[in-house]
PDB file of N, CA and C in Angstrom:
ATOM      1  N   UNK A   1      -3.841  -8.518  31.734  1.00  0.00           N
ATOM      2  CA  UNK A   1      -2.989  -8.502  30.569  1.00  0.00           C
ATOM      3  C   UNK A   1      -2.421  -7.102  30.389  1.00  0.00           C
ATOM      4  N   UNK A   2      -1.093  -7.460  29.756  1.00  0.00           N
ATOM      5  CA  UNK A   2      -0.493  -5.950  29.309  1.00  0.00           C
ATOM      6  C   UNK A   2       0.100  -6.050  28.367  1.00  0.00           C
ATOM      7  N   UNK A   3       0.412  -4.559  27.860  1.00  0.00           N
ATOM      8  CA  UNK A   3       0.849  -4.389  26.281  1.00  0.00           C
ATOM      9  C   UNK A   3       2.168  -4.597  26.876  1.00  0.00           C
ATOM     10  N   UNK A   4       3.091  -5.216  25.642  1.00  0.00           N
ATOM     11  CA  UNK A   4       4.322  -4.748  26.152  1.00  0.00           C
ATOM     12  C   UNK A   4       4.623  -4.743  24.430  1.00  0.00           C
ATOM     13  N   UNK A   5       4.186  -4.401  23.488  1.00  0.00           N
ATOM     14  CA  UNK A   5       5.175  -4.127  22.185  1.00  0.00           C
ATOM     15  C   UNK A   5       3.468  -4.027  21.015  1.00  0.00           C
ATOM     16  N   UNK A   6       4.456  -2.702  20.580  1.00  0.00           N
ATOM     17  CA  UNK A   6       3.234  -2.691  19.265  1.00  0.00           C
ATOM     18  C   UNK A   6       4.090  -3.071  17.841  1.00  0.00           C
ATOM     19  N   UNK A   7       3.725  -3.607  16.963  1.00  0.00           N
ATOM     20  CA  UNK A   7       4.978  -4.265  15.993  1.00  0.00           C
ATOM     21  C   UNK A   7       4.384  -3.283  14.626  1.00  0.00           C
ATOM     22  N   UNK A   8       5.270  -3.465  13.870  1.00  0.00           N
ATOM     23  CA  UNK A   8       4.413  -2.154  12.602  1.00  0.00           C
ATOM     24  C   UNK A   8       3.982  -3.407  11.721  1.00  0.00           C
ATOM     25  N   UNK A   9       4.105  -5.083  11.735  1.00  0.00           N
ATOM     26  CA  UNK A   9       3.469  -5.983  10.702  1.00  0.00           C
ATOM     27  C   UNK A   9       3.002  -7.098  11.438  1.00  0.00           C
ATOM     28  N   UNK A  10       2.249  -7.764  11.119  1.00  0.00           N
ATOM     29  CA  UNK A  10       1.749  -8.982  11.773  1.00  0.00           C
ATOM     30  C   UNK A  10       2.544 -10.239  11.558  1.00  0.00           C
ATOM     31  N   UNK A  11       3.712 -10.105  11.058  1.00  0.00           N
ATOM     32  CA  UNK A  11       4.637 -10.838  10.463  1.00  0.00           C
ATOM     33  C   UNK A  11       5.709 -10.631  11.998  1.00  0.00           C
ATOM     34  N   UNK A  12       5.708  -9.473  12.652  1.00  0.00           N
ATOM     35  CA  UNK A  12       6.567  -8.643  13.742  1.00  0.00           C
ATOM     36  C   UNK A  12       6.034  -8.760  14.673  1.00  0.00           C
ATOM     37  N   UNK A  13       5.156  -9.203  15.023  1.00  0.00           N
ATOM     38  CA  UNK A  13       4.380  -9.229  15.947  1.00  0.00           C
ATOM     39  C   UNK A  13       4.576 -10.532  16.402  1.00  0.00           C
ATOM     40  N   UNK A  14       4.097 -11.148  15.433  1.00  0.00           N
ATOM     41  CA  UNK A  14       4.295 -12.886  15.448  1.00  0.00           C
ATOM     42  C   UNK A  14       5.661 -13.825  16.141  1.00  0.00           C
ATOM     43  N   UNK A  15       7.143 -13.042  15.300  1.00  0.00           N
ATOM     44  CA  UNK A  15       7.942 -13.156  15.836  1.00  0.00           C
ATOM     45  C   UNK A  15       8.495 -12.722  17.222  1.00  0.00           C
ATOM     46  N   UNK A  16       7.952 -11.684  17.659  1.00  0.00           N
ATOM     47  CA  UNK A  16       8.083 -11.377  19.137  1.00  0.00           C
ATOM     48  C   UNK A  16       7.005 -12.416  20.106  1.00  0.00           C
ATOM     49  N   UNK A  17       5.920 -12.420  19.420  1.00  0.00           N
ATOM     50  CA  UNK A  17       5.319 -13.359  20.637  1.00  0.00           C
ATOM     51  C   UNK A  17       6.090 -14.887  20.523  1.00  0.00           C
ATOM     52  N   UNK A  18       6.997 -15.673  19.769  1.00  0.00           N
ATOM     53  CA  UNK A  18       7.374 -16.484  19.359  1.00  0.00           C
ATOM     54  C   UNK A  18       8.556 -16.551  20.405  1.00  0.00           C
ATOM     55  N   UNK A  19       9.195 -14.962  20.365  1.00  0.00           N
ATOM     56  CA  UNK A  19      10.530 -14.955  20.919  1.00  0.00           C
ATOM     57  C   UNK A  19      10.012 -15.524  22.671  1.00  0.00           C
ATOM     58  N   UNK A  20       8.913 -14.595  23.003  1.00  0.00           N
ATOM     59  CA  UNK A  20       8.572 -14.537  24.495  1.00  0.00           C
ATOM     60  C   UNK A  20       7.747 -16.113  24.852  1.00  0.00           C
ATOM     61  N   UNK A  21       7.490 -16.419  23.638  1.00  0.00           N
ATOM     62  CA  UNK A  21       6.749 -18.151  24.156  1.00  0.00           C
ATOM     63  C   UNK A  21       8.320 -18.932  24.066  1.00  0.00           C
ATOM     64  N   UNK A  22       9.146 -18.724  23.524  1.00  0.00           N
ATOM     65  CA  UNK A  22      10.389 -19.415  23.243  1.00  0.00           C
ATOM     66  C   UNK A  22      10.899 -19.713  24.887  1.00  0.00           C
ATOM     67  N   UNK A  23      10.781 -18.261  26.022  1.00  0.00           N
ATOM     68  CA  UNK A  23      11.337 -18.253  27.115  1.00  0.00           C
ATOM     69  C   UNK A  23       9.658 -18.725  28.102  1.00  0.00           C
ATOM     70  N   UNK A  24       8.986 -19.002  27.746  1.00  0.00           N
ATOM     71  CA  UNK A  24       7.606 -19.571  29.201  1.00  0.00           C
ATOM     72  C   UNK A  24       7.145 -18.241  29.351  1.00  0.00           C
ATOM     73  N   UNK A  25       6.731 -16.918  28.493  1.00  0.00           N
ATOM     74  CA  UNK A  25       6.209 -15.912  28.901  1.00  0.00           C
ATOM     75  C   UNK A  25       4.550 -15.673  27.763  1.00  0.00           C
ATOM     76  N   UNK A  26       3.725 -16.247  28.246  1.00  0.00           N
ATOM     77  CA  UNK A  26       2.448 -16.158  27.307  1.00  0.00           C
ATOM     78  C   UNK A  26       1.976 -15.139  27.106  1.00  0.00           C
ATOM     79  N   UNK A  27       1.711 -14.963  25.476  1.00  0.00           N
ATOM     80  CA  UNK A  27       1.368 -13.845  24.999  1.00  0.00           C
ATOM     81  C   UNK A  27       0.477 -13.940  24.103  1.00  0.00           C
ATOM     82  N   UNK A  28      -0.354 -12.945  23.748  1.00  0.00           N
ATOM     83  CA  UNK A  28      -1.044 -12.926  22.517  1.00  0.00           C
ATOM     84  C   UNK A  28      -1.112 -11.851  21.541  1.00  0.00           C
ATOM     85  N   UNK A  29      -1.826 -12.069  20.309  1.00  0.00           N
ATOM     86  CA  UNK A  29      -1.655 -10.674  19.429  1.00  0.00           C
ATOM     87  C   UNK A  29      -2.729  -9.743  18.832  1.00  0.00           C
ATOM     88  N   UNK A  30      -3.084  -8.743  19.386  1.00  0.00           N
ATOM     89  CA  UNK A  30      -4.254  -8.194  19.645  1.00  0.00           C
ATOM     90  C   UNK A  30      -4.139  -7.268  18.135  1.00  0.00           C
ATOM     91  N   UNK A  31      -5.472  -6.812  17.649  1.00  0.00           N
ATOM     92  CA  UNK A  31      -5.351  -6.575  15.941  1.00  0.00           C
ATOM     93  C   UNK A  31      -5.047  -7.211  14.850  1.00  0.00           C
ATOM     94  N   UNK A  32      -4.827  -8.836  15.063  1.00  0.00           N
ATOM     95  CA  UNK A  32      -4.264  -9.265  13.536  1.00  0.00           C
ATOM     96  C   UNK A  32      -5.186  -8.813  12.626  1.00  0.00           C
ATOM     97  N   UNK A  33      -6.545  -9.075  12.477  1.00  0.00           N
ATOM     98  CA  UNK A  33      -6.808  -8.411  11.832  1.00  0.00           C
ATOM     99  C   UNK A  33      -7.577  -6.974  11.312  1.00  0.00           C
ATOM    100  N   UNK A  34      -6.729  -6.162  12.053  1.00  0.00           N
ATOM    101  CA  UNK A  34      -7.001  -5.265  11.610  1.00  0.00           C
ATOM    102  C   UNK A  34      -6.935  -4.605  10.603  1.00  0.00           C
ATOM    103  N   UNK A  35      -5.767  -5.024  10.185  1.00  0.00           N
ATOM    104  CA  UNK A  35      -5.119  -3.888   8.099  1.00  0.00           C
ATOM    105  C   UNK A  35      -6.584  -3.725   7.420  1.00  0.00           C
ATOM    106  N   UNK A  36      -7.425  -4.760   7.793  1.00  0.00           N
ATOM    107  CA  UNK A  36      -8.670  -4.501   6.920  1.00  0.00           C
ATOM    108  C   UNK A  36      -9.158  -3.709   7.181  1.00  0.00           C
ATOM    109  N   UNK A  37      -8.810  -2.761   7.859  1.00  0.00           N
ATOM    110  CA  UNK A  37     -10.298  -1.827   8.493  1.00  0.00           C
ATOM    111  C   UNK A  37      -8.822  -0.463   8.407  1.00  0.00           C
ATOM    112  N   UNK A  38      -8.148  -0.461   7.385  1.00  0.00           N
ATOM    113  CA  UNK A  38      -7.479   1.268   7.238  1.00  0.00           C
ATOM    114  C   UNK A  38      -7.580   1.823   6.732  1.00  0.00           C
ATOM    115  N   UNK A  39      -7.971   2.758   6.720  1.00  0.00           N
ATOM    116  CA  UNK A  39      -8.774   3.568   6.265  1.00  0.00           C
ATOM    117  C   UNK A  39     -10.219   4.161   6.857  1.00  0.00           C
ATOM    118  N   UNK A  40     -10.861   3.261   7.813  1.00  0.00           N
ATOM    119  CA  UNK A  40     -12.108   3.432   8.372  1.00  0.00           C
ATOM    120  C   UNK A  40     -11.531   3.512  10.062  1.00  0.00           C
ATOM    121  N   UNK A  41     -10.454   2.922  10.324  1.00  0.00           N
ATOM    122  CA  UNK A  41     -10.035   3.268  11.301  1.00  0.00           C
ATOM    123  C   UNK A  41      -8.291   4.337  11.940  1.00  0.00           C
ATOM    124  N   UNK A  42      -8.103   4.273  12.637  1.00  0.00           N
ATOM    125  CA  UNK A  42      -7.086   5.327  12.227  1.00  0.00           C
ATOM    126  C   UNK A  42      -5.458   4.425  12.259  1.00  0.00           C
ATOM    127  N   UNK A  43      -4.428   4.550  11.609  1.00  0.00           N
ATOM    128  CA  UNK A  43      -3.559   3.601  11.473  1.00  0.00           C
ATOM    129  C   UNK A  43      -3.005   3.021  12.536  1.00  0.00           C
ATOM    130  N   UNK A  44      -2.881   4.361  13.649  1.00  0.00           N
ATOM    131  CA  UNK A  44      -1.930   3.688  14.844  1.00  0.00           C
ATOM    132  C   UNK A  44      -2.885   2.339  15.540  1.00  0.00           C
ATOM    133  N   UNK A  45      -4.455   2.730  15.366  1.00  0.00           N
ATOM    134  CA  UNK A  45      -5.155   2.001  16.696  1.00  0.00           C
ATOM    135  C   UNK A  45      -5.506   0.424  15.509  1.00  0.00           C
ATOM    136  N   UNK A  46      -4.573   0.108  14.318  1.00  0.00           N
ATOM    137  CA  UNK A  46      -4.886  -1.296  13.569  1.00  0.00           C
ATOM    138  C   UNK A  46      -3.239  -1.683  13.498  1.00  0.00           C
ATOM    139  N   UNK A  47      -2.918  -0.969  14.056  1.00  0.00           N
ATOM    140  CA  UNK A  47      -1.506  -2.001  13.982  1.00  0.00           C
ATOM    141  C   UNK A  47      -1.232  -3.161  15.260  1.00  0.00           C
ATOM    142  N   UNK A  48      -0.770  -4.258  14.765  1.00  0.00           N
ATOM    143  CA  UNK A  48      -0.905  -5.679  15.723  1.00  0.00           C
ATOM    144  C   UNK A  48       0.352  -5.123  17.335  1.00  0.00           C
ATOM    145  N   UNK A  49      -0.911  -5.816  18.234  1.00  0.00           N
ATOM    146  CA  UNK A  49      -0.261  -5.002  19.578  1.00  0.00           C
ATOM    147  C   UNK A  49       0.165  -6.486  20.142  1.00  0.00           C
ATOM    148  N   UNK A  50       1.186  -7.026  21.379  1.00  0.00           N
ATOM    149  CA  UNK A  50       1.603  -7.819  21.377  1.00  0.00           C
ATOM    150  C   UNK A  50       1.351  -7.786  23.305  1.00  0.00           C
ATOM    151  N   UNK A  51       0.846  -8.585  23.453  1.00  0.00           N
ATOM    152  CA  UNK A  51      -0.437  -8.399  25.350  1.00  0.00           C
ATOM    153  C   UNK A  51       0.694  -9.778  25.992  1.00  0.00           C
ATOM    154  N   UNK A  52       1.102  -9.275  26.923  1.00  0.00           N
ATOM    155  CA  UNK A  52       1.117 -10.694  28.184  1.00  0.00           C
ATOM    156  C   UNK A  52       0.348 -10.848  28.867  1.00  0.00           C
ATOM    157  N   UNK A  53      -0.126 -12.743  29.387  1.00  0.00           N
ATOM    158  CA  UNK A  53      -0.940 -13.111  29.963  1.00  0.00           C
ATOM    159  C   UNK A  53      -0.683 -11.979  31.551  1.00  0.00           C
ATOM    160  N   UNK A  54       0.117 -12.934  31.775  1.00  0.00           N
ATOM    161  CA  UNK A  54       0.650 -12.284  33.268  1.00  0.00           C
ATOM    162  C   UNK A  54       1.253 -10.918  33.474  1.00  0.00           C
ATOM    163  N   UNK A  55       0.201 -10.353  34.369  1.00  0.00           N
ATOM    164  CA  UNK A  55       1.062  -8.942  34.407  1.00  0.00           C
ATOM    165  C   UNK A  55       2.395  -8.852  35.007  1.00  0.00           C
ATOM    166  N   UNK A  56       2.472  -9.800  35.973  1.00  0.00           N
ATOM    167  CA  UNK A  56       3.737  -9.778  36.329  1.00  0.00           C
ATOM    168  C   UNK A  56       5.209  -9.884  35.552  1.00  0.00           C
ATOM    169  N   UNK A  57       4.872 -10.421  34.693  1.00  0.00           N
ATOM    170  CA  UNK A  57       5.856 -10.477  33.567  1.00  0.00           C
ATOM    171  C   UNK A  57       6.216  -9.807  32.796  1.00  0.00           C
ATOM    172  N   UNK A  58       5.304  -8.987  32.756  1.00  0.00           N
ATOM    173  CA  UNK A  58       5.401  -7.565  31.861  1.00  0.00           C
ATOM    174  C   UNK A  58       6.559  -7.034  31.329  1.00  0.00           C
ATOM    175  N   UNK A  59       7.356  -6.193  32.418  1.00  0.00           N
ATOM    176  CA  UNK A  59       8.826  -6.155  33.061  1.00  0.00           C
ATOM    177  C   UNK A  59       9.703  -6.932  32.121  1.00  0.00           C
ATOM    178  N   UNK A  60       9.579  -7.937  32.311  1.00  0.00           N
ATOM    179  CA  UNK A  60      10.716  -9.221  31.869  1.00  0.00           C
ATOM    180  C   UNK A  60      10.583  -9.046  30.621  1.00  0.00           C
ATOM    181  N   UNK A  61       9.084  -9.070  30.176  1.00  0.00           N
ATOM    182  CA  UNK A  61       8.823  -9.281  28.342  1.00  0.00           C
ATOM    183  C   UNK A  61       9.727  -8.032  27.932  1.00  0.00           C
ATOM    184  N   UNK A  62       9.232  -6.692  28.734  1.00  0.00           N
ATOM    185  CA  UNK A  62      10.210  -5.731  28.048  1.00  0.00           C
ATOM    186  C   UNK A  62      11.158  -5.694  28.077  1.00  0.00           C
ATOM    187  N   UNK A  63      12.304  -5.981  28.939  1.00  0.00           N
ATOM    188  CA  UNK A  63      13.828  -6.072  29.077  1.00  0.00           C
ATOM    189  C   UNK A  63      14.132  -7.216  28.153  1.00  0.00           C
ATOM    190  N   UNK A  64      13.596  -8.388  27.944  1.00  0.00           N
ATOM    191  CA  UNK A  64      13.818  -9.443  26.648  1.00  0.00           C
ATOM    192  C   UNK A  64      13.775  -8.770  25.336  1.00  0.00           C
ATOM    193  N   UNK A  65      12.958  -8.028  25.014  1.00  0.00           N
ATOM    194  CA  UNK A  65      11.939  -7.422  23.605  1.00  0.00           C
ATOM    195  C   UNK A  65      13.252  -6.244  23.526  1.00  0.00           C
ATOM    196  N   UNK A  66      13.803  -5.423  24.512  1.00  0.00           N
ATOM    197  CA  UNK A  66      14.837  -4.450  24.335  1.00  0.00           C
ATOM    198  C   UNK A  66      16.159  -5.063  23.647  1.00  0.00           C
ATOM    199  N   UNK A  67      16.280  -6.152  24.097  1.00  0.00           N
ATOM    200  CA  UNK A  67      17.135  -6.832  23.848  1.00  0.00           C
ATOM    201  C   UNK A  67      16.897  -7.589  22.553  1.00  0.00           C
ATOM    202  N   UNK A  68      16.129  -7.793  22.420  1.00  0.00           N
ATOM    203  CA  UNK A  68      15.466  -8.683  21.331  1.00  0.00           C
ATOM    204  C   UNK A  68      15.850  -7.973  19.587  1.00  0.00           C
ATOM    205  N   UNK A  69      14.845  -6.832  20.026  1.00  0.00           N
ATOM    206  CA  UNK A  69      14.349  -5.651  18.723  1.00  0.00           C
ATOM    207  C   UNK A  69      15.669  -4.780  18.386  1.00  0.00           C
ATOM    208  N   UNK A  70      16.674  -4.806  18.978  1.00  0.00           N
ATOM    209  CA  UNK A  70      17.908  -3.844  19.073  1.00  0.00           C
ATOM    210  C   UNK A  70      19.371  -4.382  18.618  1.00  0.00           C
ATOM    211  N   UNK A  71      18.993  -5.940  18.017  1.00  0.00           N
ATOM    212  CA  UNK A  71      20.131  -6.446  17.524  1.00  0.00           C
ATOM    213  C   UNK A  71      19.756  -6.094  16.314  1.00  0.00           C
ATOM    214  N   UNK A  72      21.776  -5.142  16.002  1.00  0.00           N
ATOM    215  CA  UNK A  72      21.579  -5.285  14.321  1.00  0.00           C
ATOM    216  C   UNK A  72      22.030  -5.700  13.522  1.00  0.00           C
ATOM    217  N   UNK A  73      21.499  -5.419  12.419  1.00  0.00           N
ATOM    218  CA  UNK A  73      21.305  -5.761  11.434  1.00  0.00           C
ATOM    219  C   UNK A  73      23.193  -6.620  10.745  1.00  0.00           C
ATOM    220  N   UNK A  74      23.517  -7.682  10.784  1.00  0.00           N
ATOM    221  CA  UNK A  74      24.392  -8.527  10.082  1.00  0.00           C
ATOM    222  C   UNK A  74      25.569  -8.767  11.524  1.00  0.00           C
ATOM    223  N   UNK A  75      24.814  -8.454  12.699  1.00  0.00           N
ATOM    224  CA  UNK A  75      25.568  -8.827  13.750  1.00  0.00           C
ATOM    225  C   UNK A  75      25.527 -10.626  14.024  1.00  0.00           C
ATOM    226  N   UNK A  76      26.516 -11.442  14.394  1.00  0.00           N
ATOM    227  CA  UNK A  76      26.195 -12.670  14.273  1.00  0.00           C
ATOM    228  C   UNK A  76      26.747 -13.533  15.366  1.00  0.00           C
ATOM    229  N   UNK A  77      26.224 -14.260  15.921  1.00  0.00           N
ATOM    230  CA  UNK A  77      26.167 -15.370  17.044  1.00  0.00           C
ATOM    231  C   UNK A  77      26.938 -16.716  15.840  1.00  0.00           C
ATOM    232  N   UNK A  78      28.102 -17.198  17.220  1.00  0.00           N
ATOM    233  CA  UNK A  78      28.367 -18.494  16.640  1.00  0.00           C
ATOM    234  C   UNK A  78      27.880 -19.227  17.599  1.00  0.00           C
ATOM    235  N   UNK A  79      27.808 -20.553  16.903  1.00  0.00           N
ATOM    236  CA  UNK A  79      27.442 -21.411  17.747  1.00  0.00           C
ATOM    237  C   UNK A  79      28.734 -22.081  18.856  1.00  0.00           C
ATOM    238  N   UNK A  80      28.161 -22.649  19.983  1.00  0.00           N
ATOM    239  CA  UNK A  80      29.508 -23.241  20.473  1.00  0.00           C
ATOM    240  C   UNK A  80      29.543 -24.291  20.311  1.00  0.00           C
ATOM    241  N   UNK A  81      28.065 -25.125  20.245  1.00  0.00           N
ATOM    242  CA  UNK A  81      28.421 -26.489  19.862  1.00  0.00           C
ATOM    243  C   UNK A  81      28.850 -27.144  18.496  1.00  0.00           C
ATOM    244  N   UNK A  82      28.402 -26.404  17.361  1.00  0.00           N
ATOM    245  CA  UNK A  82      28.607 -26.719  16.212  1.00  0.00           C
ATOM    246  C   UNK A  82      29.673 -25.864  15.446  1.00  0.00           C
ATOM    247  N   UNK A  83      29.857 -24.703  16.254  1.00  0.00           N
ATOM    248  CA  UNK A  83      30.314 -23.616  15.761  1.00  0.00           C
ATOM    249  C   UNK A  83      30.182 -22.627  14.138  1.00  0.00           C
ATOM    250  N   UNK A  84      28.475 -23.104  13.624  1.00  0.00           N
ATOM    251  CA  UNK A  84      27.840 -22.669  13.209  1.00  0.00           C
ATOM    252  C   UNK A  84      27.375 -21.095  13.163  1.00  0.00           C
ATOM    253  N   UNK A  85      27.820 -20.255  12.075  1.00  0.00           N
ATOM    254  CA  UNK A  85      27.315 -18.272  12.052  1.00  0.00           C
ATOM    255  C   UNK A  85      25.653 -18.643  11.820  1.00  0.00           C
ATOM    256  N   UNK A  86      24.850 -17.429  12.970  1.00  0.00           N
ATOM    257  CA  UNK A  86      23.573 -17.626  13.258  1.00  0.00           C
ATOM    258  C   UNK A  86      23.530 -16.037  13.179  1.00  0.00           C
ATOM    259  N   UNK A  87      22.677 -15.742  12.672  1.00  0.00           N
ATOM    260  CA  UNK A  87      22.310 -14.262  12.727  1.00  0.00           C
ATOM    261  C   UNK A  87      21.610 -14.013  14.329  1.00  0.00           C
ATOM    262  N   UNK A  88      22.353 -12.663  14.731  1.00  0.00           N
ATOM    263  CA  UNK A  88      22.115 -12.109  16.128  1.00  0.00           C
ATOM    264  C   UNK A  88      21.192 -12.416  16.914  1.00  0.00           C
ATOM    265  N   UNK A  89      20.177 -12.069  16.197  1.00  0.00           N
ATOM    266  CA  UNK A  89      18.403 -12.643  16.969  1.00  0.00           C
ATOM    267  C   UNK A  89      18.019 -14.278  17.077  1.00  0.00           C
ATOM    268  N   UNK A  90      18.718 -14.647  16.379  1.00  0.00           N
ATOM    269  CA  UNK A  90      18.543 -15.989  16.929  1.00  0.00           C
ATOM    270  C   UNK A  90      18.641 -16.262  18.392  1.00  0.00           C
ATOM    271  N   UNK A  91      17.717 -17.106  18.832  1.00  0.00           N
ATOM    272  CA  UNK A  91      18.326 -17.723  20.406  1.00  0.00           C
ATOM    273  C   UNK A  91      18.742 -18.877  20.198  1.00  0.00           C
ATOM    274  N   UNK A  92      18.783 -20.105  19.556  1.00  0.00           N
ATOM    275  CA  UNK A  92      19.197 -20.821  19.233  1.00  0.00           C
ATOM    276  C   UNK A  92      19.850 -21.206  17.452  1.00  0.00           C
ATOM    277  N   UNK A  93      20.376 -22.379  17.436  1.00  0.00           N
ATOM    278  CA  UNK A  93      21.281 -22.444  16.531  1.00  0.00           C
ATOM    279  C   UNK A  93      20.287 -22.880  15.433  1.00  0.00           C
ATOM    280  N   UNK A  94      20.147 -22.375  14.325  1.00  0.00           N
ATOM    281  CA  UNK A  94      19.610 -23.248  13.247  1.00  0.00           C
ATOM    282  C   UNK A  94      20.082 -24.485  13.033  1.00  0.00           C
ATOM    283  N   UNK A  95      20.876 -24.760  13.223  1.00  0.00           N
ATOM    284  CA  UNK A  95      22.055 -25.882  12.617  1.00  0.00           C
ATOM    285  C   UNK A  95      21.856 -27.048  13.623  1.00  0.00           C
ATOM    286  N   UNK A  96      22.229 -26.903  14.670  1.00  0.00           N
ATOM    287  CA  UNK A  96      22.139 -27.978  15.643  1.00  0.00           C
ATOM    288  C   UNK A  96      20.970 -27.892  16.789  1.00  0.00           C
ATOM    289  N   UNK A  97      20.436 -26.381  17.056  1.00  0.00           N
ATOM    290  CA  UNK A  97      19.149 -26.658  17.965  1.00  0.00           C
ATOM    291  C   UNK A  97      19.588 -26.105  19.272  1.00  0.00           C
ATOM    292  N   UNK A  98      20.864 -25.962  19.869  1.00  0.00           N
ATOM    293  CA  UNK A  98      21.797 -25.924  20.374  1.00  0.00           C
ATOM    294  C   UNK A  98      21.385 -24.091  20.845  1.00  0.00           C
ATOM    295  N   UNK A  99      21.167 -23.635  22.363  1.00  0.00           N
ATOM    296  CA  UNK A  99      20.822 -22.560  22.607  1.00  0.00           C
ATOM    297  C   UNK A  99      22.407 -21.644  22.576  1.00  0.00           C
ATOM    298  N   UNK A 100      21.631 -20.306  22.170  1.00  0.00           N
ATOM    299  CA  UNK A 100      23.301 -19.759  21.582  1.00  0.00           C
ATOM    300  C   UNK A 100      23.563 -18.628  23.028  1.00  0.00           C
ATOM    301  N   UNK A 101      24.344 -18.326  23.006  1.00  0.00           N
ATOM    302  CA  UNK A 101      24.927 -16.991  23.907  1.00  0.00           C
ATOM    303  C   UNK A 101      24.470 -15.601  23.616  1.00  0.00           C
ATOM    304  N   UNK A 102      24.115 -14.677  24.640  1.00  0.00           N
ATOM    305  CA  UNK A 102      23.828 -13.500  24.316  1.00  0.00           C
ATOM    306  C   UNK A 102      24.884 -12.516  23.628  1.00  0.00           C
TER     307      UNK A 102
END
């Protein structure tokens, strides 16, 4: 297993392993619970870390996750089938289900 993303909430974390199970890349989320222990431990080593099964994939998770974490903020994807506005990070369409364009 390897790290490929440390998220600053378990809410961020969640959604990245979501993004990378979305494409067949298994992951898990190492620290959820940690927040309980700050203060007794030091902040960086309780924040939720985000592990792929396969090391080989590693690579991929990060060039996805670059791509992923770096859309901003009110940038927007239409759809083509419905032609539905989807906020950037979406990979697919809320509306119809319908996978959107990079």
């Amino acid at each position: 297993m390897k790290r490929v993303h440390t998220a600053p909430t378990l809410l961020d974390a969640q959604l990245v392993v979501d993004a990378l199970s979305s494409l067949g890349i298994a992951s898990h989320i190492f620290n959820a619970n940690a927040a309980g222990a700050l203060g007794e431990v030091p902040f960086l080593q309780a924040q939720p870390e985000v592990w792929v099964v396969d090391d080989a994939r590693a690579r991929e998770a990060r060039e996805v996750l670059a791509d992923f974490l770096n859309v901003k903020p009110g940038a927007e994807k239409l759809c083509p089938r419905c032609g539905e506005s989807n906020p950037g990070n979406f990979l697919s369409c809320w509306q119809c289900g319908n996978l959107l364009p990079d």
